[in-house]
Protein backbone atom coordinates (compact mmCIF):
# COMPACT_ATOMS: atom_id res chain seq x y z
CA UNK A 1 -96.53 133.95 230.48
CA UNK A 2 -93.25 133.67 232.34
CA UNK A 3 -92.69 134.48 235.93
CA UNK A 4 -89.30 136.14 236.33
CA UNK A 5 -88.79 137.12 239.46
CA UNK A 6 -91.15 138.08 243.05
CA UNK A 7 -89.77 140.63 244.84
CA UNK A 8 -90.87 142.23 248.50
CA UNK A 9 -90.28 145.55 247.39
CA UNK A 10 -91.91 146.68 244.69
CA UNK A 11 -88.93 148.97 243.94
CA UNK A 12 -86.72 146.02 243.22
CA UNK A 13 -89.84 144.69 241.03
CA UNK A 14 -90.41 148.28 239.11
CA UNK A 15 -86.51 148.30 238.01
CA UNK A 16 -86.57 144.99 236.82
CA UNK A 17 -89.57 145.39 234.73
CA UNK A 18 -87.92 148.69 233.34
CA UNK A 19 -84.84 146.59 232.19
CA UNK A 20 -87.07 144.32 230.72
CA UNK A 21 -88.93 147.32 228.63
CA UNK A 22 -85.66 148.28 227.45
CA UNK A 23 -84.53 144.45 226.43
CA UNK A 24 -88.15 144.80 224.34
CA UNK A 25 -89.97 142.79 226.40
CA UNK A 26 -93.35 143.04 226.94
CA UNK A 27 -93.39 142.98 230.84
CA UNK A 28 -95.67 143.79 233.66
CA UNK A 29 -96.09 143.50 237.44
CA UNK A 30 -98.40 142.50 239.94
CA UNK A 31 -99.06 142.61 243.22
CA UNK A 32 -100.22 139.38 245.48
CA UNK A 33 -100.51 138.87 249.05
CA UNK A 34 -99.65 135.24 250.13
CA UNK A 35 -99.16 133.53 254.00
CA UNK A 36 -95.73 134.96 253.79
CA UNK A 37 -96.67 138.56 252.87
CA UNK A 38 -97.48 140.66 250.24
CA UNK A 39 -94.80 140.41 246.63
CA UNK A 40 -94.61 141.68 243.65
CA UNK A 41 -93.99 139.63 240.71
CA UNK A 42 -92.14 140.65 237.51
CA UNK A 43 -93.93 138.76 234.47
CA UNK A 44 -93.02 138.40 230.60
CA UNK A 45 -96.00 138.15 228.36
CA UNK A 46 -98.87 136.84 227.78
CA UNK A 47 -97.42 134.42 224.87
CA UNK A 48 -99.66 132.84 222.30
CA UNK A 49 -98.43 129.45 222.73
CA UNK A 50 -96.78 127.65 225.27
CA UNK A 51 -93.77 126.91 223.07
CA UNK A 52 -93.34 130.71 222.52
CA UNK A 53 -93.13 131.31 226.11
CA UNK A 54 -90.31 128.30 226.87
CA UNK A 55 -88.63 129.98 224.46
CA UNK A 56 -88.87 133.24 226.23
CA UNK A 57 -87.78 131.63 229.74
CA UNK A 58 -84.56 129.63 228.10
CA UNK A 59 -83.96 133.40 226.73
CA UNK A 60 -84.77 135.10 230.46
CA UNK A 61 -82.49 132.90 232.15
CA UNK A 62 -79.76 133.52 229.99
CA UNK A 63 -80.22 137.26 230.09
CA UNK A 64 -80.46 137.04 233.97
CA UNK A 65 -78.84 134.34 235.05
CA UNK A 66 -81.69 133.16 236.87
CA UNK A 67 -84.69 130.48 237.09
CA UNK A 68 -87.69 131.51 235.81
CA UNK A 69 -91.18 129.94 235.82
CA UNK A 70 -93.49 129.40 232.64
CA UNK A 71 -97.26 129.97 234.03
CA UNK A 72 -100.50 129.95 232.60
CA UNK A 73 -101.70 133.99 231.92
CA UNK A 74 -104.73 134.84 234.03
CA UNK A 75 -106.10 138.08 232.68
């Protein structure tokens, strides 16, 4: 899966994902609490291989002009 963004408020999170939807991506959120508070993170996926999902990131960044992060999916 790809990681594309973490967000404090899940607002931020919600409206990214929503662009995403309408780019036809198959993205999600989720909620984690970490030592510096509680995010939510805007994923891409799950991809069958890890090839597919580089090849989603070098998309991602170019769409968003950002870094994103190519994870391993935990269901």
């Amino acid at each position: 899966m790809v990681q594309v963004a973490s967000y404090r408020e899940e607002s931020r999170a919600e409206k990214l994902r929503s662009r995403l939807l309408d780019e036809g991506y198959k993205a999600y959120t989720r909620a984690v609490t970490t030592s510096k508070g509680r995010f939510v993170r805007v994923f891409v996926g799950p991809k069958v291989s890890r090839a597919d999902a580089q090849a989603a990131k070098q998309e991602l960044d170019q769409l968003l002009k950002a870094q994103t992060l190519v994870l391993k999916f935990k269901a």
